[in-house]
Structure formats: C-alpha cells, structure tokens
C-alpha atoms as a PDB file:
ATOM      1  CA  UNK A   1     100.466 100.435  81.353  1.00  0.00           C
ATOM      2  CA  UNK A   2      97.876  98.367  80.560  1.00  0.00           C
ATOM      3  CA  UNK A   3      98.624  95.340  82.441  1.00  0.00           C
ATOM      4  CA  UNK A   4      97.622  94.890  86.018  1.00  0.00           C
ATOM      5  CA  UNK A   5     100.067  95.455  88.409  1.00  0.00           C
ATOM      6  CA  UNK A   6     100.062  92.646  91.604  1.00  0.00           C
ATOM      7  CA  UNK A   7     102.159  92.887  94.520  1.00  0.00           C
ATOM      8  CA  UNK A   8     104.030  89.799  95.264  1.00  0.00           C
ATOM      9  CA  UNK A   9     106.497  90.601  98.282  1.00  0.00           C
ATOM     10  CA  UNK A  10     107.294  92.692 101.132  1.00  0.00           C
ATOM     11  CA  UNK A  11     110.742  93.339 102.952  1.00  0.00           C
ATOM     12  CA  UNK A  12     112.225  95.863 104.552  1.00  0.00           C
ATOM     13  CA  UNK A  13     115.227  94.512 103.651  1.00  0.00           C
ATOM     14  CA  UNK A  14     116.708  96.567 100.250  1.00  0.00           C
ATOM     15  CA  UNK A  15     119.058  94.133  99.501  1.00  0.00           C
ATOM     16  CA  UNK A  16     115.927  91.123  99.193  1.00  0.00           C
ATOM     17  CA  UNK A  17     114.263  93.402  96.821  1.00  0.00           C
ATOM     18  CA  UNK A  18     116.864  93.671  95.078  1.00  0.00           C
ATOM     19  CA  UNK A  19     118.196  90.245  94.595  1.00  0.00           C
ATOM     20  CA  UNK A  20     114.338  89.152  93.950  1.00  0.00           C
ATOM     21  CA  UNK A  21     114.214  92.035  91.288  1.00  0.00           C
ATOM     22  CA  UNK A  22     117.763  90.308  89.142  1.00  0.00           C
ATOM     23  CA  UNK A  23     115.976  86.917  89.889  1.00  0.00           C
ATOM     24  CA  UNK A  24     112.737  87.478  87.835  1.00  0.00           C
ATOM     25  CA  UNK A  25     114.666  89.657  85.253  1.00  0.00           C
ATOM     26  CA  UNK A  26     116.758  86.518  84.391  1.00  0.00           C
ATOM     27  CA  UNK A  27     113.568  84.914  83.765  1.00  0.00           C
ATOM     28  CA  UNK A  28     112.441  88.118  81.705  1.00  0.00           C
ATOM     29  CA  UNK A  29     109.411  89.084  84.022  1.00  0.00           C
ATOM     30  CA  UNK A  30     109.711  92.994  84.560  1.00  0.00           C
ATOM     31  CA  UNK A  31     109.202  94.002  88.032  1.00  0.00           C
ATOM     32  CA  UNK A  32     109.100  97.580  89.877  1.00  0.00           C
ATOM     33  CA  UNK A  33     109.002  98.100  93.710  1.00  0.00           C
ATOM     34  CA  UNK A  34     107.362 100.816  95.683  1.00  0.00           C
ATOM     35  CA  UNK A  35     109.793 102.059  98.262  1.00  0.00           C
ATOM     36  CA  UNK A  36     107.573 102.647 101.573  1.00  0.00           C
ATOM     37  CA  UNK A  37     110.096 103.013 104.503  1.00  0.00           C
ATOM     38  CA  UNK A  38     110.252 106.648 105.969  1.00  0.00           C
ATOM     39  CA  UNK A  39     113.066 108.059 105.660  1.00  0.00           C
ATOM     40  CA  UNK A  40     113.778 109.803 109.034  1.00  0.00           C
ATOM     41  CA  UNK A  41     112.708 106.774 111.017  1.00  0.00           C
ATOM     42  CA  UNK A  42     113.978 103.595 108.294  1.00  0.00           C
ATOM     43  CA  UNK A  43     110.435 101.612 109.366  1.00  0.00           C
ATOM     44  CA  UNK A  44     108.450 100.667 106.817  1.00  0.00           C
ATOM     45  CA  UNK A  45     108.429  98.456 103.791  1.00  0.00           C
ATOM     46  CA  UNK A  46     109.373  97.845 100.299  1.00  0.00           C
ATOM     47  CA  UNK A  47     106.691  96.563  98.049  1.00  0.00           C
ATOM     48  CA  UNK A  48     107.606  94.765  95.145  1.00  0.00           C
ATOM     49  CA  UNK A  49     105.036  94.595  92.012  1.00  0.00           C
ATOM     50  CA  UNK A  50     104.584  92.135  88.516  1.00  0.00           C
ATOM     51  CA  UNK A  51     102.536  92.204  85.995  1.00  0.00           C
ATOM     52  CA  UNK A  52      99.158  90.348  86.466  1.00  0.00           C
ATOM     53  CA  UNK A  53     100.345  87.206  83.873  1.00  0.00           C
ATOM     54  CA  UNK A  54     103.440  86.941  85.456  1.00  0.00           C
ATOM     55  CA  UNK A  55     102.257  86.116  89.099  1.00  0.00           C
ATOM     56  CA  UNK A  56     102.819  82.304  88.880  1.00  0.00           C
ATOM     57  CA  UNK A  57     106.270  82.051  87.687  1.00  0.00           C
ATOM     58  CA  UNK A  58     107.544  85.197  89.984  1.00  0.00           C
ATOM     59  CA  UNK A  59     105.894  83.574  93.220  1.00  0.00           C
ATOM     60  CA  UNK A  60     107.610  79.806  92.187  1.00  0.00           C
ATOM     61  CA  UNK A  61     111.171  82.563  92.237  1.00  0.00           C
ATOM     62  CA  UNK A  62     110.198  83.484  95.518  1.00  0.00           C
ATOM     63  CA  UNK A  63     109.476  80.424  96.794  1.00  0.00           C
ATOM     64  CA  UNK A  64     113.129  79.600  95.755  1.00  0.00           C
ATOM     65  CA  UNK A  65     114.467  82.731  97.281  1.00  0.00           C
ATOM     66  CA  UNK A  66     112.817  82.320 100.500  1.00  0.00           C
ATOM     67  CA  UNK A  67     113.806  78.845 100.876  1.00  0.00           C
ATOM     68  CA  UNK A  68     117.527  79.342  99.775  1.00  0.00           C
ATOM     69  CA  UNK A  69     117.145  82.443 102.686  1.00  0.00           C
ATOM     70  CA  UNK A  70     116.655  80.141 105.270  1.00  0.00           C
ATOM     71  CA  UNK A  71     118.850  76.991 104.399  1.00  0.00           C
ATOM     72  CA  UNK A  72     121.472  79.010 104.685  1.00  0.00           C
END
C-alpha cells in the first residue's frame, strides 16, 4: 500500500458508512473504514478512508450523500 490513505468521513452511524462505501465503489474509488466504536458502550466512531488521488471525487459523493440525508 503505497498510496496515502486520507480520511474523508466520520459517523457513528454503520449504515452511512456503508451506503457511502457502495457510493464511491460505483464510481470505482476503493475505500476501507476503521471501525472505532467500543463495543461494550456503542460510542465512538467509524472512520472511513480513500486513497490520497481519490479525495476530490469521493468528497463531491459525500457532498451528494449528505445533502440527499437531509432533503429527505
């Protein structure tokens, strides 16, 4: 792993990291997540990670995400 990994969200919601996660896969940028929540006391958050040249186009998904999130 070469490549420079940036973190480009945080939720403590599964469910966002995962829908964000099939989002940038259909536009072939590869992301992983770092699961932070403690398990005996669910607080905590889920960090999810691109590649360095990738940080552009998976922020513009967000953006789309986030404003799809609260329109409703």
């Amino acid at each position: 792993m070469d490549e420079k990994w940036i973190k480009i969200y945080t939720s403590g919601n599964p469910i966002h990291i995962d829908i964000l996660q099939n989002m940038l896969l259909d536009e072939n940028i590869k992301s992983v997540f770092i699961d932070k929540k403690d398990s005996a006391y669910l607080f905590g958050d889920i960090e999810l990670y691109v590649q360095q040249a990738h940080v552009l186009a998976a922020r513009q998904i967000i953006n789309r995400f986030e404003e799809n999130e609260t329109t409703g």
